[in-house]
N, C-alpha and C. Protein backbone atom coordinates (compact mmCIF):
# COMPACT_ATOMS: atom_id res chain seq x y z
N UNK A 1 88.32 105.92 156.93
CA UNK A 1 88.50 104.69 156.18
C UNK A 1 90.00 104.45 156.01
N UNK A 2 90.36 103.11 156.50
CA UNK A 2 91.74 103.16 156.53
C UNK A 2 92.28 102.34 154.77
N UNK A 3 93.15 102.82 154.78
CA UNK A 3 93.83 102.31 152.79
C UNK A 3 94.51 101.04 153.37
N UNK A 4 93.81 100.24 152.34
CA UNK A 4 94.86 98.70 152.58
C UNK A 4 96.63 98.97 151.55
N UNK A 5 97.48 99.00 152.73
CA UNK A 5 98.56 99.15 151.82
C UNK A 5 99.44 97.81 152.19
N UNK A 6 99.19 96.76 152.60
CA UNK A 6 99.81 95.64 152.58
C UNK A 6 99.85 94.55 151.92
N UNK A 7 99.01 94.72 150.74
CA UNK A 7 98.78 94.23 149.68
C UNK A 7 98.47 95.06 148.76
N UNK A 8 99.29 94.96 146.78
CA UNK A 8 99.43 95.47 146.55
C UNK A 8 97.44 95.78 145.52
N UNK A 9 97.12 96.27 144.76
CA UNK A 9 95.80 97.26 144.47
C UNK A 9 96.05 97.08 142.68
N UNK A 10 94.97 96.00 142.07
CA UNK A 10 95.38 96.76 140.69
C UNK A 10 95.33 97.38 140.42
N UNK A 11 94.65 98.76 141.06
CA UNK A 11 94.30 99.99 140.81
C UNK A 11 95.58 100.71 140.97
N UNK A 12 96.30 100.41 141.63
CA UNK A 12 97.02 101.28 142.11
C UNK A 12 98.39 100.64 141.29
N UNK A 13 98.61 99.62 140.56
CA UNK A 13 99.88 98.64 140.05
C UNK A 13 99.33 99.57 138.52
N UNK A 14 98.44 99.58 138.00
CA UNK A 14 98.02 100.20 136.87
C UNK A 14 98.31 101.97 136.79
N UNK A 15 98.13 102.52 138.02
CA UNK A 15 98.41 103.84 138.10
C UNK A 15 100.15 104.13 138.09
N UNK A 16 100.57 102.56 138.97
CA UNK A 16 102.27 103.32 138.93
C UNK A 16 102.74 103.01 137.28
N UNK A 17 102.06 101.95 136.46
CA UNK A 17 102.59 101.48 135.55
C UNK A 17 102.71 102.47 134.29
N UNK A 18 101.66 103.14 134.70
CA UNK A 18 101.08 104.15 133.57
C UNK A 18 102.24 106.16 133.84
N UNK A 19 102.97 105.43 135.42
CA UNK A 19 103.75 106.66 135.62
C UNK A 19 102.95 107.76 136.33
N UNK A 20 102.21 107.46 137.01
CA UNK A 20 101.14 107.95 138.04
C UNK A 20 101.73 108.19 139.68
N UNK A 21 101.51 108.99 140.37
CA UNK A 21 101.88 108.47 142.03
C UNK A 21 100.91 108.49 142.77
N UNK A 22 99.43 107.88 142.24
CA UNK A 22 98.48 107.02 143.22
C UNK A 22 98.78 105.69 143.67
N UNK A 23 100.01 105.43 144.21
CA UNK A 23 100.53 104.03 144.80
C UNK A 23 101.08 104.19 145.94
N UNK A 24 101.40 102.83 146.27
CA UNK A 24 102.19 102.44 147.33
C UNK A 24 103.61 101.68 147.04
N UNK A 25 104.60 101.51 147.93
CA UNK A 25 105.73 100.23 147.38
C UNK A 25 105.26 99.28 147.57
N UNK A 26 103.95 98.98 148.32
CA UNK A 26 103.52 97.27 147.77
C UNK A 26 103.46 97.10 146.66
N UNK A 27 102.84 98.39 145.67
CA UNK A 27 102.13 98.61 144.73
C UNK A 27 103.21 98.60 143.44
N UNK A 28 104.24 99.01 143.75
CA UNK A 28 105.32 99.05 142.71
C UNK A 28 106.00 97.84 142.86
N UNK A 29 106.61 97.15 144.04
CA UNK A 29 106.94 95.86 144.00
C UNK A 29 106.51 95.26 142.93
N UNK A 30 104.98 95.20 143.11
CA UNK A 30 104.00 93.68 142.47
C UNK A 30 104.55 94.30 140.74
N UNK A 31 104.20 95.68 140.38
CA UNK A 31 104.25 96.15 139.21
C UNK A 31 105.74 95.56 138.62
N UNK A 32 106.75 95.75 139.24
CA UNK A 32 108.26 95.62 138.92
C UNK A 32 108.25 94.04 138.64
N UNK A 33 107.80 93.28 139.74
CA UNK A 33 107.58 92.08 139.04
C UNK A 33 107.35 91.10 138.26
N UNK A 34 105.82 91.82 138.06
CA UNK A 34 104.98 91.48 136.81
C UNK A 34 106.01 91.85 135.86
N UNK A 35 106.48 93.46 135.51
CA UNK A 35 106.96 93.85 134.39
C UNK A 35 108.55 92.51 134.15
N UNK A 36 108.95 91.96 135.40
CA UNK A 36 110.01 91.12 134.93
C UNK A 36 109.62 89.62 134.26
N UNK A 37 108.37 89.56 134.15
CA UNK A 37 107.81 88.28 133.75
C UNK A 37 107.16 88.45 132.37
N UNK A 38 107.17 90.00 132.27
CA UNK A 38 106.64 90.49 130.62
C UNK A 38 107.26 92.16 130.73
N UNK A 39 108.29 91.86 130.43
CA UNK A 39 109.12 93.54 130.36
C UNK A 39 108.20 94.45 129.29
N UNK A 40 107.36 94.39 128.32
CA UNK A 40 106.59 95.04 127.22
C UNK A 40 104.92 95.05 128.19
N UNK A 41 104.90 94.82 129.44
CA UNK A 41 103.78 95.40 130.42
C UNK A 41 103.66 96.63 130.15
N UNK A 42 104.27 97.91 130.53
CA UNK A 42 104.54 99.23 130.75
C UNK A 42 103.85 99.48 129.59
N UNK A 43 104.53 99.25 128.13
CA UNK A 43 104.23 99.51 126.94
C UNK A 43 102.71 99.14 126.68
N UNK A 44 102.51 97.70 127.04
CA UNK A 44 101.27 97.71 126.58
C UNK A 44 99.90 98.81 127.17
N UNK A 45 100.39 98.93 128.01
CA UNK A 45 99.44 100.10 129.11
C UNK A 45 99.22 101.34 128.32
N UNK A 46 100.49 101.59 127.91
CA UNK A 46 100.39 103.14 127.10
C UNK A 46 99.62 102.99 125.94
N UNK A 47 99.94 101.66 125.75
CA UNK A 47 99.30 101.60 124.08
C UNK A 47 97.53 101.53 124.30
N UNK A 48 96.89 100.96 125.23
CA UNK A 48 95.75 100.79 125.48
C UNK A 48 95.44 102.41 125.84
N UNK A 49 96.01 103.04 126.39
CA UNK A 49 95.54 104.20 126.89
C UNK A 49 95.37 105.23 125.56
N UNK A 50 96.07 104.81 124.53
CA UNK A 50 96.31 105.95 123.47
C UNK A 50 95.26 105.65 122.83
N UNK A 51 94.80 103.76 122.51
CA UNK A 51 93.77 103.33 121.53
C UNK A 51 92.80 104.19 122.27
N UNK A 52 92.56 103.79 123.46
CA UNK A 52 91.19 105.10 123.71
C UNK A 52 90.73 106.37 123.59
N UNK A 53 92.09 106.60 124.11
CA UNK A 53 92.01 108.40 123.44
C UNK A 53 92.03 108.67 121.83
N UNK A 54 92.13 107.62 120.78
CA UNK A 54 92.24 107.64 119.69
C UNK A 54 90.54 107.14 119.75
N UNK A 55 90.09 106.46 119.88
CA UNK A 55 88.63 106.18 119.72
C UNK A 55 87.44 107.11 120.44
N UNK A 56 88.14 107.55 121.25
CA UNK A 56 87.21 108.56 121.28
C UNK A 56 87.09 110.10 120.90
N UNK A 57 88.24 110.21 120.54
CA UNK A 57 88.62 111.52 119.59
C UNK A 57 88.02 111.43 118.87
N UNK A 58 87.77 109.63 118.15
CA UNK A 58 87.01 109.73 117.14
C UNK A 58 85.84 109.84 116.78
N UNK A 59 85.23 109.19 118.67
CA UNK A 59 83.67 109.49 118.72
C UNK A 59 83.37 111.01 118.74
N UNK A 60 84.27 111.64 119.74
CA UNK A 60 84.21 113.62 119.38
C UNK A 60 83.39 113.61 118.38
N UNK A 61 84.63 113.58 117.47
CA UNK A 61 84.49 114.09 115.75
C UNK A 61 83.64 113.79 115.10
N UNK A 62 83.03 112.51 115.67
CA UNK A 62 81.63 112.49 115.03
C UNK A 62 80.06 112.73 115.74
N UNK A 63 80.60 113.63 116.77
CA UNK A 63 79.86 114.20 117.54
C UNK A 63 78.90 113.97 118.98
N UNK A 64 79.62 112.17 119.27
CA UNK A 64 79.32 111.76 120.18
C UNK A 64 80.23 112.39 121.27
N UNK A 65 79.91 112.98 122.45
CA UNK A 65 80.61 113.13 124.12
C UNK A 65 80.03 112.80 124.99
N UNK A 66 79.31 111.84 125.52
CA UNK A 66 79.13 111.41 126.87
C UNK A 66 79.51 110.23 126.92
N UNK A 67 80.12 109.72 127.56
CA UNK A 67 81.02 108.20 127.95
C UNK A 67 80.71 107.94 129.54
N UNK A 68 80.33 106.48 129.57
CA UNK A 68 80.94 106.43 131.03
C UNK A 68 82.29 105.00 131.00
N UNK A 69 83.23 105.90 132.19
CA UNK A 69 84.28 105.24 131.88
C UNK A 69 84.32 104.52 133.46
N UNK A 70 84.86 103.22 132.55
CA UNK A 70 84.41 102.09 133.62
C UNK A 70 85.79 101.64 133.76
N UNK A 71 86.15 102.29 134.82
CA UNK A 71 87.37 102.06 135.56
C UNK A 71 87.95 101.16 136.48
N UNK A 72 88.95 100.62 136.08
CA UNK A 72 89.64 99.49 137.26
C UNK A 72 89.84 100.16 138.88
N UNK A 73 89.97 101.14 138.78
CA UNK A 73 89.64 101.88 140.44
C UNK A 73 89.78 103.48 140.62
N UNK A 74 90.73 104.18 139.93
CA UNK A 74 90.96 105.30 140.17
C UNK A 74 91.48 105.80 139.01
N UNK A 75 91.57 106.92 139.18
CA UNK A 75 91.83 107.88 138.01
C UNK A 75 93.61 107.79 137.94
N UNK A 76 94.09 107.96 136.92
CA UNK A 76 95.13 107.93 136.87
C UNK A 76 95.76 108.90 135.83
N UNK A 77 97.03 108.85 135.37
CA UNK A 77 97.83 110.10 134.26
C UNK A 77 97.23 109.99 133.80
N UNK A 78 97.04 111.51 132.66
CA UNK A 78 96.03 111.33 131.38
C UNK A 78 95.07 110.72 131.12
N UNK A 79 93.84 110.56 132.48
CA UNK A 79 92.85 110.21 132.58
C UNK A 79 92.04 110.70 131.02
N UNK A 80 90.64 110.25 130.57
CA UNK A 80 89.85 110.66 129.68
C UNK A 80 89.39 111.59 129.80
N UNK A 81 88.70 111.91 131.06
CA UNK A 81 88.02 113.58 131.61
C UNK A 81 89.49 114.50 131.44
N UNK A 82 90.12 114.60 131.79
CA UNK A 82 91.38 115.14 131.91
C UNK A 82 92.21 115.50 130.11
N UNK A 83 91.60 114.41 129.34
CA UNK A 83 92.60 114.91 127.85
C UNK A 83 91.42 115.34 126.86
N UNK A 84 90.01 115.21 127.36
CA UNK A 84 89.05 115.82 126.42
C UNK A 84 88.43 116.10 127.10
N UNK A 85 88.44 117.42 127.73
CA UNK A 85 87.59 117.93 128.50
C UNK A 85 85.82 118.99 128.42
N UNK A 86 85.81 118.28 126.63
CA UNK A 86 84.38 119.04 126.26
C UNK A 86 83.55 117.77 126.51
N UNK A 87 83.94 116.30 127.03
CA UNK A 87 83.30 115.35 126.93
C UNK A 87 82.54 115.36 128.71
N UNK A 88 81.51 114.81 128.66
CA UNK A 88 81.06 114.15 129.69
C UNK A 88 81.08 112.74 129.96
N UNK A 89 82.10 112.48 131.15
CA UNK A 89 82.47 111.20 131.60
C UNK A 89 82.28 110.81 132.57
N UNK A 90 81.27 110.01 133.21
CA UNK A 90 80.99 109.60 134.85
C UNK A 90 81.86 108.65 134.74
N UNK A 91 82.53 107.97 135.33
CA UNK A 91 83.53 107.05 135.90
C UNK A 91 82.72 106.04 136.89
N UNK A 92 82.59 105.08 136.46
CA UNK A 92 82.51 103.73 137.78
C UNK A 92 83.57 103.45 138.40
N UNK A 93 83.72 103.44 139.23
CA UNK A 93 85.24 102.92 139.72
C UNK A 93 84.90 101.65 140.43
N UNK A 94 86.00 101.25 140.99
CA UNK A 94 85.86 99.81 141.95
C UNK A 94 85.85 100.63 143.56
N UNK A 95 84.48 100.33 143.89
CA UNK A 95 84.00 100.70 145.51
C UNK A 95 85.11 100.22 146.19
N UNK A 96 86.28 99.35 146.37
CA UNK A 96 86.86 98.91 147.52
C UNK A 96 87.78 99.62 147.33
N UNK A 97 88.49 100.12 146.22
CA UNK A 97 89.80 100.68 146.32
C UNK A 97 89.59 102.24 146.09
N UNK A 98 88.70 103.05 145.00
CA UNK A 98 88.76 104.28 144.79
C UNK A 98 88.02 105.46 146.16
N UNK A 99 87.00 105.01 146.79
CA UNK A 99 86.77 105.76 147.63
C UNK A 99 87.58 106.22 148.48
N UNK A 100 88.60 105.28 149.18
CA UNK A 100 89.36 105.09 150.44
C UNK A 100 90.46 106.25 149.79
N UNK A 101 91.11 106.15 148.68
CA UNK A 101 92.38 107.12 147.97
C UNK A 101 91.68 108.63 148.23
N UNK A 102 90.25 109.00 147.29
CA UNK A 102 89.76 110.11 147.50
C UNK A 102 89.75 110.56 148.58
N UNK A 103 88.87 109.94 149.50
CA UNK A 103 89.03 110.12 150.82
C UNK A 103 89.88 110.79 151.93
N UNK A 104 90.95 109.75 151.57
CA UNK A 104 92.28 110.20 152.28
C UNK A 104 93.11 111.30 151.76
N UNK A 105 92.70 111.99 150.83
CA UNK A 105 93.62 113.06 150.26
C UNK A 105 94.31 112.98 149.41
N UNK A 106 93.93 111.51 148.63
CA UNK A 106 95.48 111.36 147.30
C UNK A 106 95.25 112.23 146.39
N UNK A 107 94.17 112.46 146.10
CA UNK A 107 93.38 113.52 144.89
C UNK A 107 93.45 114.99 145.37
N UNK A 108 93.79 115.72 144.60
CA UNK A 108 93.72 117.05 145.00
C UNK A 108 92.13 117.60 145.00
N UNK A 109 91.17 117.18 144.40
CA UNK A 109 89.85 117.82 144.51
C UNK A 109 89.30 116.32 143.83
N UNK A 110 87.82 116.26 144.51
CA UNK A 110 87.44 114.86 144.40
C UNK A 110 86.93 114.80 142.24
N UNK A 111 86.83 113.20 142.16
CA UNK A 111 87.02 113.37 140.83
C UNK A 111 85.38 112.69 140.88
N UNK A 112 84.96 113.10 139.56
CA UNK A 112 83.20 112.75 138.90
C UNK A 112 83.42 111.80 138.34
């Protein structure tokens, strides 16, 4: 399966944004861009990523762990499986972009 890298992947503009290296320089171009049309992009990313890990810390604690996390394409830094790892998380991803990355070797061992 060949990776479309000539256009850039929100999957992959979300992974560099978040400080990830599941990308391409199409992929950072588009990101650098965007971020010059709203420089507080970057930020807002982190902040969404923390509200989750804050909401579901909180589901933990009250004794909920199975989630499925419904993903824009691929796993990225400080994924959810990855920062609470007593939880059970199947991941949907987006069929056009996450298979082709696994596939090709971007992942060190395939992800659930």
């Amino acid at each position: 399966m060949d990776i479309e890298t000539t256009k850039p992947s929100v999957s992959r503009i979300n992974n560099y944004l978040l400080g990830g290296n599941h990308n391409f320089e199409i992929d950072s171009i588009a990101a650098d861009q965007f971020t010059q049309l709203a420089a507080i992009l970057p930020r807002w990313m982190r902040l969404n990523r923390l509200f989750v890990y804050f909401a579901v810390e909180q589901l933990v604690a009250a004794g909920l762990n199975h989630y499925i996390g419904l993903a824009r394409g691929i796993p990225t830094q400080g994924y959810l499986h990855t920062r609470l790892p007593e939880t059970s998380v199947p991941i949907y991803m987006n069929p056009t972009t996450a298979p082709e990355l696994m596939m090709g070797g971007m992942f060190e061992k395939p992800v659930t």
